[in-house]
N, C-alpha and C. Protein backbone atom coordinates (compact mmCIF):
# COMPACT_ATOMS: atom_id res chain seq x y z
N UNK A 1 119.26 102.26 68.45
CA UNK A 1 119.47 102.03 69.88
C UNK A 1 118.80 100.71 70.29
N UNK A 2 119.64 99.78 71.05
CA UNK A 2 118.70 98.78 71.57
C UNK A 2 117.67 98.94 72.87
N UNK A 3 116.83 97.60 73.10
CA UNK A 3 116.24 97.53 73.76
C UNK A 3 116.57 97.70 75.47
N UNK A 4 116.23 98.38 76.22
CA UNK A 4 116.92 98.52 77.39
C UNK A 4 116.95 97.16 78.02
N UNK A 5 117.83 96.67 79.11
CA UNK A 5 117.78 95.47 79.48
C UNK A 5 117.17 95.56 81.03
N UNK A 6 116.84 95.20 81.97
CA UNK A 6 116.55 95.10 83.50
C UNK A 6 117.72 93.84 83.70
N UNK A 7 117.91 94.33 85.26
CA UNK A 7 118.56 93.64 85.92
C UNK A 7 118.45 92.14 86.25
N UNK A 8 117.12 92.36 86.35
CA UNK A 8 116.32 90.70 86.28
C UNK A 8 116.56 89.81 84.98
N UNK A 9 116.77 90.27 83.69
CA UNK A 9 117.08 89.40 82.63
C UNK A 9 118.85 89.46 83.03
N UNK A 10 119.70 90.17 83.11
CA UNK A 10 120.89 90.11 83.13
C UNK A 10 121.37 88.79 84.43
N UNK A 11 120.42 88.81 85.40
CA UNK A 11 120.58 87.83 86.77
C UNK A 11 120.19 86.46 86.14
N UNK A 12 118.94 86.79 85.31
CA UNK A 12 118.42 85.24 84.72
C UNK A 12 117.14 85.11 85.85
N UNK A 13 116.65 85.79 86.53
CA UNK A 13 115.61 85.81 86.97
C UNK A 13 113.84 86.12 85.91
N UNK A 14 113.11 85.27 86.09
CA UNK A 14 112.44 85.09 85.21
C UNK A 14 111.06 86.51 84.91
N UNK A 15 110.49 86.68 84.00
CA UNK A 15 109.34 88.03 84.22
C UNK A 15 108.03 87.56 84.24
N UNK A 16 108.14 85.61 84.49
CA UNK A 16 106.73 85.11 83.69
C UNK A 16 105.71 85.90 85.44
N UNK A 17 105.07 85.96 85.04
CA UNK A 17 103.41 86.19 86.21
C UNK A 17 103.20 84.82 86.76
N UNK A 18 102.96 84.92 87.69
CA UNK A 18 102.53 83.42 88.44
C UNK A 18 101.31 82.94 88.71
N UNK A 19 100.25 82.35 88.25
CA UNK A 19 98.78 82.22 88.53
C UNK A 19 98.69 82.52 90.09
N UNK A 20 97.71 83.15 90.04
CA UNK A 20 96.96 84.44 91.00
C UNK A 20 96.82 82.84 92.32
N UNK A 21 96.24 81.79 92.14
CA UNK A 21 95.67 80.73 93.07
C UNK A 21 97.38 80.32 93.91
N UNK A 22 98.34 80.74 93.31
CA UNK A 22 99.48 80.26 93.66
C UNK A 22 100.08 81.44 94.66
N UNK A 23 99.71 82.58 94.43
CA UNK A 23 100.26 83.43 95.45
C UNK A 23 99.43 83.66 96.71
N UNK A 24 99.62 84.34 97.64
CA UNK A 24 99.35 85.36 98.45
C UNK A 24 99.28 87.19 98.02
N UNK A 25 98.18 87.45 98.56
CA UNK A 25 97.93 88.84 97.91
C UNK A 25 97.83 89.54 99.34
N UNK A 26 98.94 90.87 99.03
CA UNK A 26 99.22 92.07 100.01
C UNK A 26 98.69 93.31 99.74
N UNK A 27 97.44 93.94 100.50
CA UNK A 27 96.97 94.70 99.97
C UNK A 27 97.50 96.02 100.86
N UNK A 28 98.27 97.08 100.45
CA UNK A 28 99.16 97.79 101.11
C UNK A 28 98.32 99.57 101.26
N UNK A 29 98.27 99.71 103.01
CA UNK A 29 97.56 101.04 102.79
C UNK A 29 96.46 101.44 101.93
N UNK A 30 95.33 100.86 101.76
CA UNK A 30 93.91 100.94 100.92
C UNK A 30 93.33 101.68 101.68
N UNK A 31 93.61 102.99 102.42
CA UNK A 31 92.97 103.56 103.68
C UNK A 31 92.25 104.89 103.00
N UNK A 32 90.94 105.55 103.42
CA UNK A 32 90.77 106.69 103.22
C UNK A 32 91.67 107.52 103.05
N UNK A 33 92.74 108.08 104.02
CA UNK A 33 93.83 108.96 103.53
C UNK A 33 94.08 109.35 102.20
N UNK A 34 93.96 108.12 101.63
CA UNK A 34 94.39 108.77 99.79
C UNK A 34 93.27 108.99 99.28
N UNK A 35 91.81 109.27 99.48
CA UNK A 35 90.97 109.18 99.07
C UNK A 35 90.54 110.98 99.14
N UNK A 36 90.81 111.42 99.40
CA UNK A 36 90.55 112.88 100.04
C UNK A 36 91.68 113.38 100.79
N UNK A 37 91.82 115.10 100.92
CA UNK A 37 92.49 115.45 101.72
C UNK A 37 94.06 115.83 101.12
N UNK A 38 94.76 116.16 102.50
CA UNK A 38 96.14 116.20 102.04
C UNK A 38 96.85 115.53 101.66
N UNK A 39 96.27 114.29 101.37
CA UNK A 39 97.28 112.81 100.62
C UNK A 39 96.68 112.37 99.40
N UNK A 40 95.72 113.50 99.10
CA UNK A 40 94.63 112.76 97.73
C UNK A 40 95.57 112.38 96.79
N UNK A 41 95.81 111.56 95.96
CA UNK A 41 96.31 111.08 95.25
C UNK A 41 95.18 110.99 93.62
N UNK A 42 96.43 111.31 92.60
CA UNK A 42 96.04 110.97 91.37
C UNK A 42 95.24 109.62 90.68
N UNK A 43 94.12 109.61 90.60
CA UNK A 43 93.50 108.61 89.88
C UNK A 43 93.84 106.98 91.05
N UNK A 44 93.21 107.74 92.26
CA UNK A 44 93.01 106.80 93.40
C UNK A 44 92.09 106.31 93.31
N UNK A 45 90.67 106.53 92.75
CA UNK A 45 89.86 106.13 92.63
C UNK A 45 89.45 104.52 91.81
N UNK A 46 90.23 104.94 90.68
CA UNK A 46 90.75 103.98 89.42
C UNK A 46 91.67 102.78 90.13
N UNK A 47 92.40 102.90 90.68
CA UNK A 47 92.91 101.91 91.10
C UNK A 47 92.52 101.20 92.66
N UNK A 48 91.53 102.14 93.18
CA UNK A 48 91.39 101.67 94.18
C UNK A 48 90.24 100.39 93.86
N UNK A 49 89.27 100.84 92.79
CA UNK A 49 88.60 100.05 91.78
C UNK A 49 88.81 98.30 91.42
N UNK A 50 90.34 98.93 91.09
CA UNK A 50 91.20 98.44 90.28
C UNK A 50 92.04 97.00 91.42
N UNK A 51 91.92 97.46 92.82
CA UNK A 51 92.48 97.04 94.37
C UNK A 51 91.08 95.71 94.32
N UNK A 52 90.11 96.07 94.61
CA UNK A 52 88.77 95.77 94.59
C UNK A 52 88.78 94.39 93.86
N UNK A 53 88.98 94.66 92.45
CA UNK A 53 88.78 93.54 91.80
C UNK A 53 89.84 92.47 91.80
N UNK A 54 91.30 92.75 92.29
CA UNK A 54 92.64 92.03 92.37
C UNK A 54 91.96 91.29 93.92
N UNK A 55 91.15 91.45 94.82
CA UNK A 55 90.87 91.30 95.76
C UNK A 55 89.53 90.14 95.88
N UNK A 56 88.79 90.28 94.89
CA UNK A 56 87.81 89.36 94.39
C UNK A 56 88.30 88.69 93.67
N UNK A 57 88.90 88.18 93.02
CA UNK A 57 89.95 87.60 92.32
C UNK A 57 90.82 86.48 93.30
N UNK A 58 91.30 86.97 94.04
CA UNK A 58 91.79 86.31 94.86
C UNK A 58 91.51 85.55 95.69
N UNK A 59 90.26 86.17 96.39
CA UNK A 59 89.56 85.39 97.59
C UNK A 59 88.88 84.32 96.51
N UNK A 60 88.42 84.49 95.46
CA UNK A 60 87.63 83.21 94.72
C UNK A 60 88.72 81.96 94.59
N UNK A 61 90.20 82.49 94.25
CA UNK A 61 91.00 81.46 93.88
C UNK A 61 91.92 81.25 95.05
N UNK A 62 91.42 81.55 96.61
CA UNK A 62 91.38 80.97 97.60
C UNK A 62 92.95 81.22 97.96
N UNK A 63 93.54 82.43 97.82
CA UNK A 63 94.55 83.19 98.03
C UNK A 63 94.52 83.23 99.24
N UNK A 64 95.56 83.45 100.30
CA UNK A 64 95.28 84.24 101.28
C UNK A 64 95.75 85.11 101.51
N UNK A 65 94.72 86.78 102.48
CA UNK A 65 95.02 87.83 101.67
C UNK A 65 95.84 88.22 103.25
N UNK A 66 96.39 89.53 102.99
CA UNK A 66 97.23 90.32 104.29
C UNK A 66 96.51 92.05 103.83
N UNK A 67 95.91 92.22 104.55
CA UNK A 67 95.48 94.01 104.64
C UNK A 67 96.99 94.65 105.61
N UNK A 68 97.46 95.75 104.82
CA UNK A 68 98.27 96.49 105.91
C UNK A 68 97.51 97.74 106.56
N UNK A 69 97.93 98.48 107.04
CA UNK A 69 97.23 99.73 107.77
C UNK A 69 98.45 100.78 108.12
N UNK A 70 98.85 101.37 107.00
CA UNK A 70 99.72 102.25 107.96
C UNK A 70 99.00 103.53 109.03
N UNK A 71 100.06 103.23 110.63
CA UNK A 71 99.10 104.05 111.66
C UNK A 71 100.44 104.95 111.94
N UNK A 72 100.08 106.61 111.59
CA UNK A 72 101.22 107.51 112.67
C UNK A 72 100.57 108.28 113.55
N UNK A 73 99.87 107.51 114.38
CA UNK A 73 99.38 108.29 115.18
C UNK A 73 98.00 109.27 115.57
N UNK A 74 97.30 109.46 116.46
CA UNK A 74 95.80 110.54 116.26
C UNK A 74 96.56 111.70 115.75
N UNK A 75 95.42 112.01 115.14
CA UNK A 75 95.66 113.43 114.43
C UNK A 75 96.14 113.69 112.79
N UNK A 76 96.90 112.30 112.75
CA UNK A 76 97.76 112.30 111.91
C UNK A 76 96.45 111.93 110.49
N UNK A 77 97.28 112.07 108.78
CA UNK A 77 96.45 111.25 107.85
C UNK A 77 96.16 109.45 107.92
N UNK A 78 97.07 109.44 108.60
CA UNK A 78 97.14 107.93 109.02
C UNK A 78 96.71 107.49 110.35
N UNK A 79 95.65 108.57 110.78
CA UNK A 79 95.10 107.75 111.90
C UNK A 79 94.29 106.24 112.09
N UNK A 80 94.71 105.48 112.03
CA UNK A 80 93.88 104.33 112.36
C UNK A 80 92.32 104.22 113.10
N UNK A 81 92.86 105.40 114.18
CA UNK A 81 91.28 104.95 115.32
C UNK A 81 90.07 106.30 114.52
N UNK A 82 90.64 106.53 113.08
CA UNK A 82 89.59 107.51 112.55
C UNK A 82 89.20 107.08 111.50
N UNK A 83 88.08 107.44 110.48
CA UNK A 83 88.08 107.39 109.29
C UNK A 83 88.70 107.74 108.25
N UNK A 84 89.51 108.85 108.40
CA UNK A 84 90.52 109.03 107.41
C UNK A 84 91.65 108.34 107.11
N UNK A 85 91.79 107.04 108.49
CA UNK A 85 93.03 106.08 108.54
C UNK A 85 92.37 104.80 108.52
N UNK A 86 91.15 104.35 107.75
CA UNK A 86 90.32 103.35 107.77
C UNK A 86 90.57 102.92 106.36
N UNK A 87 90.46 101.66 106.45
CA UNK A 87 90.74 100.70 105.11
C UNK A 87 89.11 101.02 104.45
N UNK A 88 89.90 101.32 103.04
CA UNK A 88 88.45 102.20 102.57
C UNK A 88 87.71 100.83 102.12
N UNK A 89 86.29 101.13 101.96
CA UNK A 89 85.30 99.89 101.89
C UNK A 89 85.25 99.32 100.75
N UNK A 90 86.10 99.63 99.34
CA UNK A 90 85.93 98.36 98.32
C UNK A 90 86.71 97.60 98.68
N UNK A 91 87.80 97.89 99.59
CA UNK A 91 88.66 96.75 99.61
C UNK A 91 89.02 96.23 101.37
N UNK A 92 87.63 96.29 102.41
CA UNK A 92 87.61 95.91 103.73
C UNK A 92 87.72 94.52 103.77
N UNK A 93 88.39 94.56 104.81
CA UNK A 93 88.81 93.09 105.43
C UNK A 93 87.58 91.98 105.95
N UNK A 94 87.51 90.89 105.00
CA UNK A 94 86.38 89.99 105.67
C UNK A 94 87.15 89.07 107.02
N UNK A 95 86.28 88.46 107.93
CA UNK A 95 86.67 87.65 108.69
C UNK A 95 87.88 87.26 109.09
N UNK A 96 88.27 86.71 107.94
CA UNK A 96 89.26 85.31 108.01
C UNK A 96 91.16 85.93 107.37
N UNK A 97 90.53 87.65 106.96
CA UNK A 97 91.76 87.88 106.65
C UNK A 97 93.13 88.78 107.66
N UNK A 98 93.67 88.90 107.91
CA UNK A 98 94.46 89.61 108.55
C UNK A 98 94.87 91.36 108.25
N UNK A 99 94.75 91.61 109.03
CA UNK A 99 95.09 93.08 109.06
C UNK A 99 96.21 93.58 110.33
N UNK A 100 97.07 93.97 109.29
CA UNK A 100 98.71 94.60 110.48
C UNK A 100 99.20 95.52 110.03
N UNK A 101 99.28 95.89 111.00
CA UNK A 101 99.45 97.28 111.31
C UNK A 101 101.20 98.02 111.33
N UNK A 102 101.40 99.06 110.75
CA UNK A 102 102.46 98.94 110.67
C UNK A 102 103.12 100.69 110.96
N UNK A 103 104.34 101.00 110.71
CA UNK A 103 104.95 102.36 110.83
C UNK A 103 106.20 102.51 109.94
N UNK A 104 106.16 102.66 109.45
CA UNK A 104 107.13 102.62 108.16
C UNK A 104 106.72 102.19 107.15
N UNK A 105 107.63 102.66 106.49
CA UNK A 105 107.02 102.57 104.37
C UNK A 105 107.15 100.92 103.94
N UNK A 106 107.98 100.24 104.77
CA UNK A 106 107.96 98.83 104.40
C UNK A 106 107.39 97.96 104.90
N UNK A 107 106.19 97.35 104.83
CA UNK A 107 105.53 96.00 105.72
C UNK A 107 106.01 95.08 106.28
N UNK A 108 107.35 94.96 105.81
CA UNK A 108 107.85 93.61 106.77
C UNK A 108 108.84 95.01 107.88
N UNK A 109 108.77 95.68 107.98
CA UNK A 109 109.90 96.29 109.07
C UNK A 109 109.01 96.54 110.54
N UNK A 110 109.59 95.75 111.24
CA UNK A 110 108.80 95.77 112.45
C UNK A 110 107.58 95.46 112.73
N UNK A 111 107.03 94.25 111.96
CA UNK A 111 105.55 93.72 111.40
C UNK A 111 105.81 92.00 111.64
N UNK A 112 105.01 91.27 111.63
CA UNK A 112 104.96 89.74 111.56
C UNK A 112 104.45 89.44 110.29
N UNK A 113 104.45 90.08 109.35
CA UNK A 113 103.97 90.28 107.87
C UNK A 113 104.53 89.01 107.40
N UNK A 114 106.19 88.71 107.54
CA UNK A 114 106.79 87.91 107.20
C UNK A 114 106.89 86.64 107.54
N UNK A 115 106.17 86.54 108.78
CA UNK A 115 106.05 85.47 109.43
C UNK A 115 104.68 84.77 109.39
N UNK A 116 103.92 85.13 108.98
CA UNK A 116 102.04 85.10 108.32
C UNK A 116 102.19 84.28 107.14
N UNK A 117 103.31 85.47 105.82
CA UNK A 117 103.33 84.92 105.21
C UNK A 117 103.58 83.28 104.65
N UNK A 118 105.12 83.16 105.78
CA UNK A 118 105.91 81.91 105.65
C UNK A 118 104.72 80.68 106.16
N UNK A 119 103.50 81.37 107.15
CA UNK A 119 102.45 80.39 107.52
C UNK A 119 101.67 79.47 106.23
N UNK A 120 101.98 80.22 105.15
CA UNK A 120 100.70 79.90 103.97
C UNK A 120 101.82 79.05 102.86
N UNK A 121 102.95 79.35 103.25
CA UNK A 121 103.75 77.85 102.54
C UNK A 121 104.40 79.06 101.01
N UNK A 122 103.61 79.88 100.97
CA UNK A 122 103.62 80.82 99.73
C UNK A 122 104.97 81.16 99.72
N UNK A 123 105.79 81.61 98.53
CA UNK A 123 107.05 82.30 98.32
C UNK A 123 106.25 83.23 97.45
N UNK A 124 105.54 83.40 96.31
CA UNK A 124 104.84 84.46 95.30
C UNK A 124 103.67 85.49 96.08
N UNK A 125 104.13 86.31 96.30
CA UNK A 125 102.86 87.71 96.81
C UNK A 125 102.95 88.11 95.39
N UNK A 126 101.76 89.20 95.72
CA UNK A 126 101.05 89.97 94.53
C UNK A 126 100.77 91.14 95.72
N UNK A 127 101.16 92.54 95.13
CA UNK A 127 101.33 93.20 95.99
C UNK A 127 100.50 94.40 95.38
N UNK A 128 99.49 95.07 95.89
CA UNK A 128 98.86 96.58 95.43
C UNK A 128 98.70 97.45 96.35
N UNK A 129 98.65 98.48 96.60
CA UNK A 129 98.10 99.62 97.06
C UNK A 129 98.66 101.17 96.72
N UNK A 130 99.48 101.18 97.89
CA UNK A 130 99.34 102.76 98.33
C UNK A 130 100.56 103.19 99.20
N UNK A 131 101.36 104.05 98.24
CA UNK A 131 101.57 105.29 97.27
C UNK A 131 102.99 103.94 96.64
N UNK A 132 102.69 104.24 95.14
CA UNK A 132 103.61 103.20 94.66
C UNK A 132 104.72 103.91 94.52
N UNK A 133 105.82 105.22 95.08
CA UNK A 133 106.82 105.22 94.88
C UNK A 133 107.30 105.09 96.44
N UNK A 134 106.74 105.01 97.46
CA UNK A 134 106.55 104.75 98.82
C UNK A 134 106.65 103.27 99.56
N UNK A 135 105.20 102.89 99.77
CA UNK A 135 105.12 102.12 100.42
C UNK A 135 105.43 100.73 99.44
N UNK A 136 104.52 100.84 98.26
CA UNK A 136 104.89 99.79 97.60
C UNK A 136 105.89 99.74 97.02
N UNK A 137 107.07 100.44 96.72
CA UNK A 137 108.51 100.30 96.25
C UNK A 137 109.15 99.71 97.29
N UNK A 138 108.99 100.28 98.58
CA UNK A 138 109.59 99.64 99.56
C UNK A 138 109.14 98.40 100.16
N UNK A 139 107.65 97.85 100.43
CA UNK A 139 107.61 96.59 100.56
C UNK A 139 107.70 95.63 99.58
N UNK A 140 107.79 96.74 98.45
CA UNK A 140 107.94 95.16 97.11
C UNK A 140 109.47 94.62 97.49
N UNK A 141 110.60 95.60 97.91
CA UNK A 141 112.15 95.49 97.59
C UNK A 141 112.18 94.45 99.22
N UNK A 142 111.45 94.96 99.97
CA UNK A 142 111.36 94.32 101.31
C UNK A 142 111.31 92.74 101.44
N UNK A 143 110.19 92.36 100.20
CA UNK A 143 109.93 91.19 99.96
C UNK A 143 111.32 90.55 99.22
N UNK A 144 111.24 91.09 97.77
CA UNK A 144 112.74 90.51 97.68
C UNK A 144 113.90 90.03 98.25
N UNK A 145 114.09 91.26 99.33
CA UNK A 145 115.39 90.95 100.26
C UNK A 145 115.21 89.64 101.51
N UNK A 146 113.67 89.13 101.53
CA UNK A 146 113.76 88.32 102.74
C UNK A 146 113.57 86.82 101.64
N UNK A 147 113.76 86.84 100.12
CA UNK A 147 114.00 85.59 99.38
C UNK A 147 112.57 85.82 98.87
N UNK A 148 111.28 86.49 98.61
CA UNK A 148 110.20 86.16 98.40
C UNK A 148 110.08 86.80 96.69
N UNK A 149 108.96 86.35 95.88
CA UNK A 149 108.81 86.65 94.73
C UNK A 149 108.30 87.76 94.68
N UNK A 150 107.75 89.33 94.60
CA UNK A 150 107.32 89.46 94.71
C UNK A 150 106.29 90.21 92.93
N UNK A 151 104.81 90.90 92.90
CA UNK A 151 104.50 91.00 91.62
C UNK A 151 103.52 92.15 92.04
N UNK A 152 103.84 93.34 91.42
CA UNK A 152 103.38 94.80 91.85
C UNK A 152 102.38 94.59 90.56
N UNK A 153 101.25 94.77 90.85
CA UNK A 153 99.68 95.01 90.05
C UNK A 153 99.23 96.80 89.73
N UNK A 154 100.25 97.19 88.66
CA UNK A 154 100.09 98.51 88.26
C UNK A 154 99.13 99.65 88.61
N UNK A 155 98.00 98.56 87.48
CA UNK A 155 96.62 99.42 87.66
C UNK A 155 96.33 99.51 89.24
N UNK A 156 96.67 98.77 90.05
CA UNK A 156 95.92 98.77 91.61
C UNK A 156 96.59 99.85 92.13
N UNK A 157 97.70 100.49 91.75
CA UNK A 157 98.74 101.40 92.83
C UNK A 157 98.32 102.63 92.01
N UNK A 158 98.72 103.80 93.00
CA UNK A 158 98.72 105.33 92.35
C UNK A 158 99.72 105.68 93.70
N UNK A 159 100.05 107.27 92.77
CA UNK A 159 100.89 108.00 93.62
C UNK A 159 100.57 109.23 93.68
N UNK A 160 101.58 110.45 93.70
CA UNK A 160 100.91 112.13 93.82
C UNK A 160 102.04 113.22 92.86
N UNK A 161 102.37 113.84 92.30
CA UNK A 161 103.22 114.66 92.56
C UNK A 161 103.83 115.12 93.34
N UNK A 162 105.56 115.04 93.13
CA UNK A 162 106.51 115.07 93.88
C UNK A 162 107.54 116.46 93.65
N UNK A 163 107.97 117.39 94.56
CA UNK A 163 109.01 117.88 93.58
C UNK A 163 110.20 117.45 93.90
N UNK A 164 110.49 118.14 92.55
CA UNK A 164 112.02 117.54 92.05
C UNK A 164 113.30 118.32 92.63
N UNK A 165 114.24 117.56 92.74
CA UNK A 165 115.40 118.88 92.89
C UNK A 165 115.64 119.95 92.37
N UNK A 166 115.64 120.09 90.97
CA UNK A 166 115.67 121.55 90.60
C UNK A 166 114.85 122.70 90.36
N UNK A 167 113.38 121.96 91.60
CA UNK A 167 112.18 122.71 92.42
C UNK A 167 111.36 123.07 91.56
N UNK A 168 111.54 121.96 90.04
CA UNK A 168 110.67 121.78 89.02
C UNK A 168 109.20 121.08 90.02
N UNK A 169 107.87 120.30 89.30
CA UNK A 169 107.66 119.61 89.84
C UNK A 169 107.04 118.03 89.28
N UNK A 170 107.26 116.59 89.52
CA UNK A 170 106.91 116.04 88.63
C UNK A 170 105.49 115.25 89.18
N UNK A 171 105.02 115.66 87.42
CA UNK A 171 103.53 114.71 87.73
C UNK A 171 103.45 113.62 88.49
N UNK A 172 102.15 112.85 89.14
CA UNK A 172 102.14 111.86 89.30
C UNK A 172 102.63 111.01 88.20
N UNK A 173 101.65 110.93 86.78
CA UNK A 173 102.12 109.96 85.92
C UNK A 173 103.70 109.69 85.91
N UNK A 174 104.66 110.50 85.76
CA UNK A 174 105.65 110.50 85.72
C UNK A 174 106.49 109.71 86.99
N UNK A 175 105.78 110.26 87.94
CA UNK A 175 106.55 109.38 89.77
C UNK A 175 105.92 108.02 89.19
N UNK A 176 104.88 107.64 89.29
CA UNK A 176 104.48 106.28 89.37
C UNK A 176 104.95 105.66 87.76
N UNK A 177 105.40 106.19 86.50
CA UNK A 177 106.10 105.08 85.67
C UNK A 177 107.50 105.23 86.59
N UNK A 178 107.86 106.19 86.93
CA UNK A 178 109.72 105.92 86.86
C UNK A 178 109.49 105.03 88.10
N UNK A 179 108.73 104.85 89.16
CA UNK A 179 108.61 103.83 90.21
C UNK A 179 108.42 102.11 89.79
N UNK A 180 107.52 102.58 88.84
CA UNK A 180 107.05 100.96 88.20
C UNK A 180 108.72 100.19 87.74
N UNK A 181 108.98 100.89 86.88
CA UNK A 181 110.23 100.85 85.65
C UNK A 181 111.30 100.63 86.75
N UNK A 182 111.75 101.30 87.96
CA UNK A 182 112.88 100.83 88.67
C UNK A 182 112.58 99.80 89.48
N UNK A 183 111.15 99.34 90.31
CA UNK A 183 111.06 98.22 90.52
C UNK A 183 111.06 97.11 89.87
N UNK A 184 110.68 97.01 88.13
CA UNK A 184 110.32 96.31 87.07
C UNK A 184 111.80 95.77 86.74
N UNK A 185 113.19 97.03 87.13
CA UNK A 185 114.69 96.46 86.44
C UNK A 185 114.98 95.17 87.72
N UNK A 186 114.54 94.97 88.87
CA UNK A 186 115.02 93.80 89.64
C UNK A 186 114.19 93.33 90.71
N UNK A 187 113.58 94.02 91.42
CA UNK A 187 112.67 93.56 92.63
C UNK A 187 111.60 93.25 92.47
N UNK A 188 111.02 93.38 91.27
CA UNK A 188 109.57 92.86 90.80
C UNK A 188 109.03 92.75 89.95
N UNK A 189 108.23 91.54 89.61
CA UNK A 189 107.51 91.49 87.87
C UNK A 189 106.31 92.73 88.09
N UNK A 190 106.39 93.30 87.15
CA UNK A 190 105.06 94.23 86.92
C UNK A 190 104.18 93.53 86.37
N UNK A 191 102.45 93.60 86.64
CA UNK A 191 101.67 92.72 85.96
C UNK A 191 100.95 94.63 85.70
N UNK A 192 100.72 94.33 84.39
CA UNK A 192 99.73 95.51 84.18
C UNK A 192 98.16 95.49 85.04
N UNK A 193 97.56 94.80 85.51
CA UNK A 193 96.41 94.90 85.97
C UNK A 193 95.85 93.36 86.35
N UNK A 194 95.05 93.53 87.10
CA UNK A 194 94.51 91.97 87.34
C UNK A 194 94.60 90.85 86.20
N UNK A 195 93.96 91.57 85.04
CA UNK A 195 93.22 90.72 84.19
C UNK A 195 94.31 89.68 83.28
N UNK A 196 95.51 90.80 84.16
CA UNK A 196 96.93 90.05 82.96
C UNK A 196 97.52 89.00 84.14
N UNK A 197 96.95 88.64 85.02
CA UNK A 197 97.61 87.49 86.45
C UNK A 197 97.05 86.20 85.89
N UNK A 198 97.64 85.41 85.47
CA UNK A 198 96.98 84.14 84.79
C UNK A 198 96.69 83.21 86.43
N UNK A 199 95.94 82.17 85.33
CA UNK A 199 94.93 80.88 86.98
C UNK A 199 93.87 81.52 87.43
C-alpha cells in the first residue's frame, strides 16, 4: 500500500515550518476551563506546559502574540469575569500583547483578530491552544480561508473524549490525532512541538 497523500502536496502547497521570528503566534482559549471541571481535558497540563514554552519562544524572537478568550457568558465554563474563564497563568498576557475576546469556535468570526493580524505585516501564524478538534480546527481552517498560512503546534493543543455515533466512545488520543491528520491533509502544517519551529 502506498503512502497516503494530503491535499496540500496534491495543491503543491508546501509542509516546510516557517522560522518562529517570521510568524505571529495565536494563543487560542489557554483559560482555566480546561484545567479542571466539566471541560477538564486530557493531558492539559502537558500542553499547557507545552503553550508556555511556544510563548517564550516567541516573545524572545519578537513575534507578536494574540491571546483569545472564549466568553459564553456568567455562569457559564467560559466565564470571562471568573476564574474558571481566566487565561491560565503559564501562559498570561504581558502588557504589550492583545487579548480578544470572542464567541464562537473560530477567532476570526466576529473578532478584529484579522485585522491585528494584517497590522504586523505577518501572513504565517503559529497557532496553539484549546480544544484542538474545536476551536483550533476551526480557527486554523478560518485562517486559511482569509489567505493566511497557518501552523498548529501539536504538543501545545489537547482535547477530551467525544462520543461517537454508534454511542461507542472515542478517546481523546484518538479525537486529537484524527483532528491533527485532517487539518495536516490541507489547512495546516503540523509542527510536532516548539522545538521542531526553526529561527
Amino acid at each position: 500500500m502506498s503512502k497516503p497523500h494530503t491535499l496540500r502536496n496534491v495543491a503543491g502547497l508546501s509542509d516546510s515550518l516557517t522560522a518562529i521570528g517570521d510568524c505571529a503566534l495565536v494563543l487560542v482559549d489557554c483559560q482555566n476551563t480546561y484545567r479542571r471541571g466539566l471541560m477538564a481535558l486530557d493531558g492539559v497540563e502537558a500542553a499547557l506546559a507545552e503553550a508556555a514554552t511556544l510563548l517564550e519562544r516567541a516573545r524572545t524572537a519578537g513575534c507578536p502574540v494574540f491571546h483569545i478568550q472564549h466568553d459564553s457568558g456568567p455562569g457559564s465554563p467560559f466565564d470571562i469575569r471568573a476564574d474558571i474563564g481566566a487565561i491560565a497563568d503559564p501562559v498570561s498576557p504581558v502588557a504589550d500583547e492583545a487579548v480578544i475576546v470572542k464567541r464562537l469556535p473560530n477567532s476570526f468570526a466576529g473578532t478584529d483578530l484579522a485585522a491585528h493580524i494584517a497590522k504586523t505585516g505577518r501572513t504565517q501564524i503559529v497557532i496553539a491552544g484549546f480544544m484542538t478538534h474545536m476551536c483550533i480546527n476551526s480557527t486554523a481552517r478560518g485562517a486559511f480561508n482569509l489567505g493566511l498560512q497557518p501552523i498548529v503546534v501539536a504538543a501545545a493543543t489537547a482535547t477530551r473524549p467525544l462520543p461517537a455515533a454508534d454511542g461507542s466512545v472515542l478517546p481523546a488520543t484518538v479525537v486529537q490525532a484524527a483532528s491533527l491528520a485532517a487539518l495536516g491533509d490541507l489547512f495546516a502544517r503540523i509542527a510536532p512541538d516548539t522545538a521542531s519551529l526553526p529561527g
